[in-house]
N, C-alpha and C. Protein backbone atom coordinates (compact mmCIF):
# COMPACT_ATOMS: atom_id res chain seq x y z
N UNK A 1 8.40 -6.13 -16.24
CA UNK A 1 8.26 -5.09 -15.25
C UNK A 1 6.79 -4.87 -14.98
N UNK A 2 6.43 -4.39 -13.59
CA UNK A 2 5.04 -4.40 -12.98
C UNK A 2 5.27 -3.32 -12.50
N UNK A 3 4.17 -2.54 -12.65
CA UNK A 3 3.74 -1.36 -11.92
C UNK A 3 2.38 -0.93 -11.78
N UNK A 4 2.14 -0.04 -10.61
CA UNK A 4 0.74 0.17 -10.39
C UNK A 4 0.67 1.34 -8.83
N UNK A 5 -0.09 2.11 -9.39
CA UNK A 5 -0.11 3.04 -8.34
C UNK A 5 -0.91 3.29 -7.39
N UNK A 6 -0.63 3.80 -6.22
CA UNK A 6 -1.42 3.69 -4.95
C UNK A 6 -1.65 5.03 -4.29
N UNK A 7 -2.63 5.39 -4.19
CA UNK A 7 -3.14 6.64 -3.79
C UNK A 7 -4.02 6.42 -1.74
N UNK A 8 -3.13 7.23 -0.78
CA UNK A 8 -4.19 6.98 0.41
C UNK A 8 -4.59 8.45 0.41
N UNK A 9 -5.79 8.32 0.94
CA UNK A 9 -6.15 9.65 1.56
C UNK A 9 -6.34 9.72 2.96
N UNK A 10 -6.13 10.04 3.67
CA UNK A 10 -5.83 10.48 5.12
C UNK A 10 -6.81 11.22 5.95
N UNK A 11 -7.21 11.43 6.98
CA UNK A 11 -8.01 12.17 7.61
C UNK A 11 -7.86 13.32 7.83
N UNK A 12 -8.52 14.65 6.86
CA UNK A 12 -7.67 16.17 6.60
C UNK A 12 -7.27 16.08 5.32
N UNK A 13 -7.64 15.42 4.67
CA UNK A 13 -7.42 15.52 3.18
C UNK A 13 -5.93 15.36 2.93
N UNK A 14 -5.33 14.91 3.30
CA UNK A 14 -3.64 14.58 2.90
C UNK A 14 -3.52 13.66 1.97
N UNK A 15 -3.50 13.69 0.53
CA UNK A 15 -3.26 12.97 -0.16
C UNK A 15 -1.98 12.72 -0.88
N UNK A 16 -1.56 11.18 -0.91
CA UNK A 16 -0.09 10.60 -1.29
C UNK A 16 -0.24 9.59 -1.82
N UNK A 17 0.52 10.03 -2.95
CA UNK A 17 0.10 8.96 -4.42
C UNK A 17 1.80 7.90 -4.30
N UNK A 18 2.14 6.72 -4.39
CA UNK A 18 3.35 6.38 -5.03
C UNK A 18 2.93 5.38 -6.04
N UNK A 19 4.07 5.05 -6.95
CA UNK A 19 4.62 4.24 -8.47
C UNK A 19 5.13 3.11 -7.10
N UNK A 20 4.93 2.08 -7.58
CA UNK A 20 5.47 0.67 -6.94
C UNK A 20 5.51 0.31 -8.45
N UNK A 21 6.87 -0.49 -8.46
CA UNK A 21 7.74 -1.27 -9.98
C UNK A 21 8.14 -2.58 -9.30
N UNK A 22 8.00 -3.47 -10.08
CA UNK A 22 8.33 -4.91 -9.78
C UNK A 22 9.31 -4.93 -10.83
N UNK A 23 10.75 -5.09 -10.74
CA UNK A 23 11.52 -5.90 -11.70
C UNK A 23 12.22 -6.94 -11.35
N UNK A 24 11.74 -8.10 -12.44
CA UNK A 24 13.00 -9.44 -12.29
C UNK A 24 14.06 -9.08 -12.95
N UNK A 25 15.01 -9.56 -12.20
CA UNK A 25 16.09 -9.83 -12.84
C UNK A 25 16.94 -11.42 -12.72
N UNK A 26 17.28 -12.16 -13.69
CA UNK A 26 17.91 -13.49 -14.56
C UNK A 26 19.07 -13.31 -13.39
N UNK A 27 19.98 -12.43 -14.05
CA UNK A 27 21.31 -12.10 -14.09
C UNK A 27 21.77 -11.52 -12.84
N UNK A 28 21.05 -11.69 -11.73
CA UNK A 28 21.65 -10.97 -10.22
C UNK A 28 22.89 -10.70 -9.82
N UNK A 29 23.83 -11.48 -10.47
CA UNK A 29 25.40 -11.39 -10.16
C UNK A 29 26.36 -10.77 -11.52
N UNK A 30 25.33 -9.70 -11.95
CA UNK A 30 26.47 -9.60 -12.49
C UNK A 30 26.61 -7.73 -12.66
N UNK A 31 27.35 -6.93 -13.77
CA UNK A 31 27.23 -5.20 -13.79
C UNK A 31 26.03 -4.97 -14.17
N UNK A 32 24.99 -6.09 -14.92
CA UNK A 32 23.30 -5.12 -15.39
C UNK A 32 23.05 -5.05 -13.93
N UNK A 33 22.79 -5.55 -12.65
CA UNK A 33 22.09 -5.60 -11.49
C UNK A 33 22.97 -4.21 -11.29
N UNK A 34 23.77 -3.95 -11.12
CA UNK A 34 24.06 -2.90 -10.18
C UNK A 34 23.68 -1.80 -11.10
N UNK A 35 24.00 -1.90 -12.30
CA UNK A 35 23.69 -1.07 -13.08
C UNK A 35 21.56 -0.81 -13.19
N UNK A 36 20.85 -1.85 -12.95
CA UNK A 36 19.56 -1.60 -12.44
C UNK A 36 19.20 -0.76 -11.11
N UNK A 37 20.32 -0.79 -10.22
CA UNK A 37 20.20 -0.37 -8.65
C UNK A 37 20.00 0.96 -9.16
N UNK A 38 21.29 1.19 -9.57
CA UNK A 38 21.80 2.45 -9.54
C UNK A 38 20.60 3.55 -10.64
N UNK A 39 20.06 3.08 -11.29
CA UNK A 39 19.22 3.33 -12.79
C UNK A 39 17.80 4.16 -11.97
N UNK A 40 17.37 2.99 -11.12
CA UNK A 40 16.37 3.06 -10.77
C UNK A 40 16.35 4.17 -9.52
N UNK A 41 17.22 4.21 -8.63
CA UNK A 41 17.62 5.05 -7.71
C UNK A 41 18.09 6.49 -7.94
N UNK A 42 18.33 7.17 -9.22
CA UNK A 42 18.44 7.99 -10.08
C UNK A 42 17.21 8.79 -10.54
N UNK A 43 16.14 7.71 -10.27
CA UNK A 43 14.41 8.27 -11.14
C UNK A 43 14.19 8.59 -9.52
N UNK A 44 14.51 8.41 -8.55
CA UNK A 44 14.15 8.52 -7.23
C UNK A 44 13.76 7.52 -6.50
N UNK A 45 13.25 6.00 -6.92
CA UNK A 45 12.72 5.01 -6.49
C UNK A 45 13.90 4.42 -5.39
N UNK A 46 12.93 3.85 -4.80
CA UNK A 46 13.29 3.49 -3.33
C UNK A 46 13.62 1.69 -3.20
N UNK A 47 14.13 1.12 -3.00
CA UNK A 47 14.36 -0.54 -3.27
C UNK A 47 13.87 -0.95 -1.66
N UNK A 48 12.61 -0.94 -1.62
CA UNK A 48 12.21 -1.59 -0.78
C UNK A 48 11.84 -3.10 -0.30
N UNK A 49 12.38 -4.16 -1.11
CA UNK A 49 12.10 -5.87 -0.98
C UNK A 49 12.80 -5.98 -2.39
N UNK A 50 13.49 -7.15 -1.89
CA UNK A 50 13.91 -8.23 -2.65
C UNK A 50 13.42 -9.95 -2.55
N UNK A 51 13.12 -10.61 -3.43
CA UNK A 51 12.73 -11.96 -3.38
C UNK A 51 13.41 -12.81 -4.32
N UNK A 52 14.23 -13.84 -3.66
CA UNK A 52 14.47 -14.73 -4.69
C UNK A 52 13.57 -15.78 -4.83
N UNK A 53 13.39 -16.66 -6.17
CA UNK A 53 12.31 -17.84 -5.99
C UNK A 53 12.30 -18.29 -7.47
N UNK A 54 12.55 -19.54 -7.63
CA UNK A 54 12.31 -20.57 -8.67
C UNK A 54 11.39 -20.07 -9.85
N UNK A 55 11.37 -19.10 -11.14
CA UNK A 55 10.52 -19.40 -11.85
C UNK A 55 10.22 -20.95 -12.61
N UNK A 56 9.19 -20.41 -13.59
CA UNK A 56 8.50 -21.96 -13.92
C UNK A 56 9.48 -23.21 -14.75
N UNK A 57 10.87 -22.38 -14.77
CA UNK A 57 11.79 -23.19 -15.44
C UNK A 57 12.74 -24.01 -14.25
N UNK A 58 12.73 -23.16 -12.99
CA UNK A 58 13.15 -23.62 -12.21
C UNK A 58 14.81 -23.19 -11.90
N UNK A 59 14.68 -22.23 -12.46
CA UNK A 59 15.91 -20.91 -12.35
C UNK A 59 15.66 -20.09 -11.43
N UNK A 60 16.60 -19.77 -10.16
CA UNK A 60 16.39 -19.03 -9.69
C UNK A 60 16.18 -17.34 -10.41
N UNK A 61 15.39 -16.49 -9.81
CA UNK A 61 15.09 -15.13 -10.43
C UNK A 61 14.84 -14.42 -8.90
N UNK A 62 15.66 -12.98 -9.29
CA UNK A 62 15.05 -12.28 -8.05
C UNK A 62 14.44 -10.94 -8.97
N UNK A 63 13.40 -10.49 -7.48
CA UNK A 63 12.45 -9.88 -7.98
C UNK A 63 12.77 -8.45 -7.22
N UNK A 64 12.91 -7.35 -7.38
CA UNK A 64 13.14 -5.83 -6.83
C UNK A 64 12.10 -5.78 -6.84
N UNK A 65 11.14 -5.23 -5.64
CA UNK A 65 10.40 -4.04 -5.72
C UNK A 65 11.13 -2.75 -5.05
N UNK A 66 10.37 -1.91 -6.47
CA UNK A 66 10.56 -0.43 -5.57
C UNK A 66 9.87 0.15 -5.64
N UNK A 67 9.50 1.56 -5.12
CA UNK A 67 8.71 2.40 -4.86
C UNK A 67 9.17 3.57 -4.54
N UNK A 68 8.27 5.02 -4.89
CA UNK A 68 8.50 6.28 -4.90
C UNK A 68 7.59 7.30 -4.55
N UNK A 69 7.57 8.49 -4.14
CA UNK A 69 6.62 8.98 -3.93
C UNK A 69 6.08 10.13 -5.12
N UNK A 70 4.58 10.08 -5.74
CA UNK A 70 4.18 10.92 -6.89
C UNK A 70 3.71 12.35 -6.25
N UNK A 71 4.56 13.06 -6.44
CA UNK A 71 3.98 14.23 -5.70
C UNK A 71 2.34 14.63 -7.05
N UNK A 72 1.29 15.34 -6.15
CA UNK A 72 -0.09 15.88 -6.78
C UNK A 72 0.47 16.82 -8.12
């Protein structure tokens, strides 16, 4: 899992922080994935992109990002 947070500031001082999470998941087809959807969507995070793509073994893996907003 990857994460890292992003702060803009705006013109007028409006500042908005979010948590962006990268998780792979092996197992896409099976109850852990939905059971990740649902997990993550619970903390408030938002499932904004999915990617599937060959890791270095040559297994497919897909990758969730999500994201949320950190209130100040």
């Amino acid at each position: 899992r990857l994460g890292f947070f992003y702060g803009l500031v705006k013109k007028g001082e409006i500042k908005m922080f979010f948590d962006h999470q990268v998780i792979r998941v092996d197992k896409y087809k099976t109850d852990e994935f939905d059971s990740i959807l649902r997990s993550w969507g619970k903390n408030g995070y938002k499932l904004v992109s999915t990617e599937l793509a060959e890791n270095r073994y040559g297994v497919v893996t897909m990758y969730l990002f999500f994201t949320k907003e950190i209130p100040e």
